[in-house]
Each structure stands twice: as C-alpha cells, then as structure tokens.
C-alpha atoms as a PDB file:
ATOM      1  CA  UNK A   1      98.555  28.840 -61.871  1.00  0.00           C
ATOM      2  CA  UNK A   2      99.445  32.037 -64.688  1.00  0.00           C
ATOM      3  CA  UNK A   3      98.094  34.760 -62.549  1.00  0.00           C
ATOM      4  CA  UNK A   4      96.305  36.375 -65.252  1.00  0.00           C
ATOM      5  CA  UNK A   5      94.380  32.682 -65.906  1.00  0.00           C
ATOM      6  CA  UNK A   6      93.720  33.101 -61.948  1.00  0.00           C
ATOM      7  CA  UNK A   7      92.120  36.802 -62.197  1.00  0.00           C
ATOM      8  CA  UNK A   8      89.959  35.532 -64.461  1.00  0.00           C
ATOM      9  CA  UNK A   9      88.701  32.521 -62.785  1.00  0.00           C
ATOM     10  CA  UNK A  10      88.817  34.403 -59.555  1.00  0.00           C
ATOM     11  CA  UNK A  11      86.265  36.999 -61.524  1.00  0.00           C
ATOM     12  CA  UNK A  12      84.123  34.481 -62.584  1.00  0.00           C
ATOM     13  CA  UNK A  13      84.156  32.984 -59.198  1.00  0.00           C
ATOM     14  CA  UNK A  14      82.292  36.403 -57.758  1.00  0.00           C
ATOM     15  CA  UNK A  15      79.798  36.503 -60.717  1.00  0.00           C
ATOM     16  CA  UNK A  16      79.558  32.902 -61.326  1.00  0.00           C
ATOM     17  CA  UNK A  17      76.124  33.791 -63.497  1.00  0.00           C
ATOM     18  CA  UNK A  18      78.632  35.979 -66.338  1.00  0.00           C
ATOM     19  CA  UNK A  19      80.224  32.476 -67.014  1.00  0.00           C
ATOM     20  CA  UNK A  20      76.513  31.337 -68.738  1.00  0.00           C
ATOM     21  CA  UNK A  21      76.150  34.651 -70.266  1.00  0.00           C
ATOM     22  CA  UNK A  22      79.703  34.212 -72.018  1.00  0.00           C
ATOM     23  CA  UNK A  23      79.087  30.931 -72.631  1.00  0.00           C
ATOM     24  CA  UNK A  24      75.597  31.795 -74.489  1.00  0.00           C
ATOM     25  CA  UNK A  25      77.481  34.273 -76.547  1.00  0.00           C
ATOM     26  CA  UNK A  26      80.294  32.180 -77.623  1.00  0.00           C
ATOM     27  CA  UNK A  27      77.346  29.377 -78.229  1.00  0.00           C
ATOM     28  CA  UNK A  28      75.444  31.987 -80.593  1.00  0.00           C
ATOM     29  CA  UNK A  29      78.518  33.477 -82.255  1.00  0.00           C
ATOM     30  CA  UNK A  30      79.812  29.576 -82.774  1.00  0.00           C
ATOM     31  CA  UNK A  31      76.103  28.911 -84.074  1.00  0.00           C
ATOM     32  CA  UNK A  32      76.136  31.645 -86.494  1.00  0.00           C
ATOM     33  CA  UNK A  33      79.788  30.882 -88.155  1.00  0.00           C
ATOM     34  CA  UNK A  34      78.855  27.591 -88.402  1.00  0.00           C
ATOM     35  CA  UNK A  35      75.296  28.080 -89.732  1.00  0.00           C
ATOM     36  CA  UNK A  36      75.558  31.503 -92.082  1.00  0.00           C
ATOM     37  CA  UNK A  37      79.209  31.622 -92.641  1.00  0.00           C
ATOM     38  CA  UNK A  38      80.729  27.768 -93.071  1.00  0.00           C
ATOM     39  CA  UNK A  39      77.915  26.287 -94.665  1.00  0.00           C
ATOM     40  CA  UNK A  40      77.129  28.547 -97.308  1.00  0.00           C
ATOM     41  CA  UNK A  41      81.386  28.317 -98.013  1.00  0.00           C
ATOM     42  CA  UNK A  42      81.200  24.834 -97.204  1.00  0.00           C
ATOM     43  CA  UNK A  43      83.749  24.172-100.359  1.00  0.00           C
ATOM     44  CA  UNK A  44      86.090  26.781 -99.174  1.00  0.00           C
ATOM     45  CA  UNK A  45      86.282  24.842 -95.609  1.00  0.00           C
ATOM     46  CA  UNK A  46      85.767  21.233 -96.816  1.00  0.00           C
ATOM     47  CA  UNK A  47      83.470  20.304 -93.980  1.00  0.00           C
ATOM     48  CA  UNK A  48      80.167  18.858 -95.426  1.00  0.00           C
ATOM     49  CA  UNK A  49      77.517  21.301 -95.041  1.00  0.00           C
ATOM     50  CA  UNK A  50      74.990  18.716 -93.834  1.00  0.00           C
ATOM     51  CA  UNK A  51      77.744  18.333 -91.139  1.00  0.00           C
ATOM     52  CA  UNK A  52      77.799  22.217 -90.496  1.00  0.00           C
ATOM     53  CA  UNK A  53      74.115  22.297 -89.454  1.00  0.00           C
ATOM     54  CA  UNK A  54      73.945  19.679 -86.899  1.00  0.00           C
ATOM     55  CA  UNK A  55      77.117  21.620 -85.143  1.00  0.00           C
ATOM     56  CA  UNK A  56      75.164  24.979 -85.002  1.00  0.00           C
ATOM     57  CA  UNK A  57      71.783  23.223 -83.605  1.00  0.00           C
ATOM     58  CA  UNK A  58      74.356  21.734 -80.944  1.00  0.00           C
ATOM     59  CA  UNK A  59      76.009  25.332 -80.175  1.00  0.00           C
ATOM     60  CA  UNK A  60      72.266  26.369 -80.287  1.00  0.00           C
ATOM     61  CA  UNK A  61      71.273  24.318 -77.870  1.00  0.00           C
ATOM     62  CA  UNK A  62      74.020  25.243 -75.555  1.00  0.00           C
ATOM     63  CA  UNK A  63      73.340  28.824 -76.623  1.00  0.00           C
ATOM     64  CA  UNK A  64      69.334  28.513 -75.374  1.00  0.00           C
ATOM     65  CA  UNK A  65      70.789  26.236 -72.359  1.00  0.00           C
ATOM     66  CA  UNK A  66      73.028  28.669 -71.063  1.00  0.00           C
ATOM     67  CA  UNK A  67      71.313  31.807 -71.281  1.00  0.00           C
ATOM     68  CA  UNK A  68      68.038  30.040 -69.455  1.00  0.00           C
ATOM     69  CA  UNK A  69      70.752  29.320 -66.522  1.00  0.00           C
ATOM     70  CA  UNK A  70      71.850  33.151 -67.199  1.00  0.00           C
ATOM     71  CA  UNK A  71      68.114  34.327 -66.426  1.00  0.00           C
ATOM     72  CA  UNK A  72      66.639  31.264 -64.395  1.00  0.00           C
ATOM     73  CA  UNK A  73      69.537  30.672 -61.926  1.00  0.00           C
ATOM     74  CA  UNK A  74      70.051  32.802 -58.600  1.00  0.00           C
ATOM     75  CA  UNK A  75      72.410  30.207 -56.969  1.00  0.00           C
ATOM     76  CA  UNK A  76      74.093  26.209 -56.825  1.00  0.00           C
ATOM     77  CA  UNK A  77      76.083  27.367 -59.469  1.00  0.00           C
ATOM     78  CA  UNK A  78      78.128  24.227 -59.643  1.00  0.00           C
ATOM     79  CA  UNK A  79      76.256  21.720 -61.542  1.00  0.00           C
ATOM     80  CA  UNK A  80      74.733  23.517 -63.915  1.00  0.00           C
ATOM     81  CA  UNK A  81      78.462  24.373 -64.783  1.00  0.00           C
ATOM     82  CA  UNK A  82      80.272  21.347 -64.925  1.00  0.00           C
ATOM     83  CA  UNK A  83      76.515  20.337 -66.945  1.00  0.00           C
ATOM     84  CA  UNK A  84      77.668  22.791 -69.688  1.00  0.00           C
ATOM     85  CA  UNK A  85      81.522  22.164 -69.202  1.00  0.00           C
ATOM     86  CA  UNK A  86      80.782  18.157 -69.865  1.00  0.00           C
ATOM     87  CA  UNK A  87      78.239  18.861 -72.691  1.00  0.00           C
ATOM     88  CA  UNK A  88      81.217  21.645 -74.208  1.00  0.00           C
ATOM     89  CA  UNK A  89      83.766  18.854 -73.527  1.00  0.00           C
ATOM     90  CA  UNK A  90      81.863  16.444 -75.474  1.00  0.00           C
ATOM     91  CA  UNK A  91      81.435  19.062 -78.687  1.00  0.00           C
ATOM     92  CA  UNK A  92      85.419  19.332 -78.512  1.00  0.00           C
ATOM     93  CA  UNK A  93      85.461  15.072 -78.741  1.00  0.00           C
ATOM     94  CA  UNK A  94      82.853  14.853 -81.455  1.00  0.00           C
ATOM     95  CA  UNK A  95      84.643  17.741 -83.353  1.00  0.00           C
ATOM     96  CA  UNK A  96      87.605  16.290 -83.530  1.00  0.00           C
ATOM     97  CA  UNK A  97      86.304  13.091 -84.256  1.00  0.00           C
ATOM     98  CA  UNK A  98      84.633  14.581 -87.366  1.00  0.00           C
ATOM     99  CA  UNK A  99      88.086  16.575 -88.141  1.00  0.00           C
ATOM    100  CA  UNK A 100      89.548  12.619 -88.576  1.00  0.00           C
ATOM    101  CA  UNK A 101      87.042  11.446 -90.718  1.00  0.00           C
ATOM    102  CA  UNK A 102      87.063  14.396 -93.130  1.00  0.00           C
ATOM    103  CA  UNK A 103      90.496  15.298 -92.707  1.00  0.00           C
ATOM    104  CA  UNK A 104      91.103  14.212 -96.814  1.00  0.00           C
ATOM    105  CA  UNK A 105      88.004  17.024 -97.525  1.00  0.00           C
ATOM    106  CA  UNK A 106      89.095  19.718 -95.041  1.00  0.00           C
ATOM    107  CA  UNK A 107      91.138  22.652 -96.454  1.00  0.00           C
ATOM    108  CA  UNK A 108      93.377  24.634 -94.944  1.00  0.00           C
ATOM    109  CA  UNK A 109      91.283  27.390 -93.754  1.00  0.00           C
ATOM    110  CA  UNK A 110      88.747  24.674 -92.439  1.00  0.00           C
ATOM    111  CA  UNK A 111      91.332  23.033 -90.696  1.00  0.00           C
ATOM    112  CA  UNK A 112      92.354  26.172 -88.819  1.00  0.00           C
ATOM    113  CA  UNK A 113      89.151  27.154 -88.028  1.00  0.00           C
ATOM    114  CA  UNK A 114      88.064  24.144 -86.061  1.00  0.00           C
ATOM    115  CA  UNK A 115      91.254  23.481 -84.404  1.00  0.00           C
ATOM    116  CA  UNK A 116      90.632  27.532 -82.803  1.00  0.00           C
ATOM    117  CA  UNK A 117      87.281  26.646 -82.217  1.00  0.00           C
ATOM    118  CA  UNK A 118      88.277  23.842 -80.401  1.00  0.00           C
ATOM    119  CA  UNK A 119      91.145  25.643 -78.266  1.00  0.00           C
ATOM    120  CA  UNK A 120      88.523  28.266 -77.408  1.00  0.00           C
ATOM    121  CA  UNK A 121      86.266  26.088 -75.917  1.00  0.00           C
ATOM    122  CA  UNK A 122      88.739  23.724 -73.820  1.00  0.00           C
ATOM    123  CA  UNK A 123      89.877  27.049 -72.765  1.00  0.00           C
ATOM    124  CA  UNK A 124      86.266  27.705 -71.821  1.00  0.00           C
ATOM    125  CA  UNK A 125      85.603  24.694 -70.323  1.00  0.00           C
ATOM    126  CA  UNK A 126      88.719  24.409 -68.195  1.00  0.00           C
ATOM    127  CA  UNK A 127      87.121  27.834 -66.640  1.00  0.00           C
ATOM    128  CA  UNK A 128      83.722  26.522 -66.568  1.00  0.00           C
ATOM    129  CA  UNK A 129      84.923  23.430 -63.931  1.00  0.00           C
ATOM    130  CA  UNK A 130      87.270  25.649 -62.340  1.00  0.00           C
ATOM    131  CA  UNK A 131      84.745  28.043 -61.120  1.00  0.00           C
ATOM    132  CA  UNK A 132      82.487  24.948 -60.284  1.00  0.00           C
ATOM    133  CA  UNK A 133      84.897  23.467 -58.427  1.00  0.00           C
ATOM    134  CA  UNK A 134      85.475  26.910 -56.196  1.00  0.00           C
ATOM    135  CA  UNK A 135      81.923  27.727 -55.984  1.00  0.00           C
ATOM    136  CA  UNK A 136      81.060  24.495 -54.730  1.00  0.00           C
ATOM    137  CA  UNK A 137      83.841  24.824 -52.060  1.00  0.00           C
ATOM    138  CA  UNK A 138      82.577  28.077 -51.020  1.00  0.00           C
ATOM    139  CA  UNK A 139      78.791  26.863 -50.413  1.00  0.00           C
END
C-alpha cells in the first residue's frame, strides 16, 4: 500500500468518527454543486436538470446520514461505515449508469465533472471499508 494512502487510513483508523464528518461535507458540498450550481447551468453540463435534483436529495441524504453517525455514534464504527461506503458505492453505479444514457446530451464540462465526482468518491469509499475493515479487527 502507497504509504501516504496508509497515513491516511491509519488516521482515520484513530478517529474513525472524522470519516462521517468528511463524508457529510463532501455529501453537502456534492449536494450544493449539484443542486445550485449544475441545475441552474443544466445546458452548459447537458445533464437534465430534473436528473440534477434527485442526485442532490441522494448526497443529502447521505449528508443528514452521516453527520447523525458524526453526532449519534460513540463506537462499532464498522457498519455504519461499510452502510455509507455501500450506499456511496451504489451513487458511483447509478451515476455512471446515467452518464451512459445521456452521454449524446452531456458536454464536455459535464462529462468531466461527473467522472471527478465519481473518482472522489471511490476514493472515499475505498477509505470508508478500509477503516471498517481495521476497526472491526481491532474490537
């Protein structure tokens, strides 16, 4: 493993609880783009807007579901992490699945923004179940 990607985890292993609170934030900032930003530019990204507002009440709800584990949970970590990692998992899938079927609408720019978004997050959620996995080791 890239020892700076094991730092990290290794971080998050010790404050297991900062994992929801980044997750929350990336939720709420991936909410916000999508809700403020990319819908009201919806031609300059190609993505229908309709489309844009069901994906920022799903990175809502992960936003709210997170930051309740954030303020609710003071341990068993684990699988209310690989909960989040799954549901983030599944956002990637249905993403990309809407990338195919409005791949003839999407520009450029909207092209390149969901294909970061999506990196991000399977970044994220390769974290998320790598911390579950130690954390549930360790208890």
């Amino acid at each position: 493993m890239n020892p700076a990607i094991k730092n990290i985890t290794n971080y998050f292993i010790k404050t297991p609880r900062t994992l929801f609170l980044m997750d929350a934030l990336g939720a709420a900032v991936t909410a916000f783009s999508l809700f403020v930003v990319l819908r009201n530019y919806y031609t300059c990204f190609g993505m229908p807007a309709y489309i844009l507002t069901y994906l920022s009440l799903i990175a809502l709800s992960f936003c709210m579901y997170s930051t309740a584990c954030y303020f609710l949970l003071n341990h068993n970590w684990s699988p209310f992490l690989r909960a989040i990692s799954i549901a983030n998992l599944i956002y990637c899938i249905l993403t990309i699945v809407l990338l195919y079927i409005y791949f003839q609408e999407l520009t450029t720019l909207g092209l390149a923004y969901f294909i970061i978004e999506i990196l991000i997050i399977l970044a994220l959620v390769y974290l998320e179940l790598s911390v579950a996995t130690a954390v549930r080791k360790l208890n």
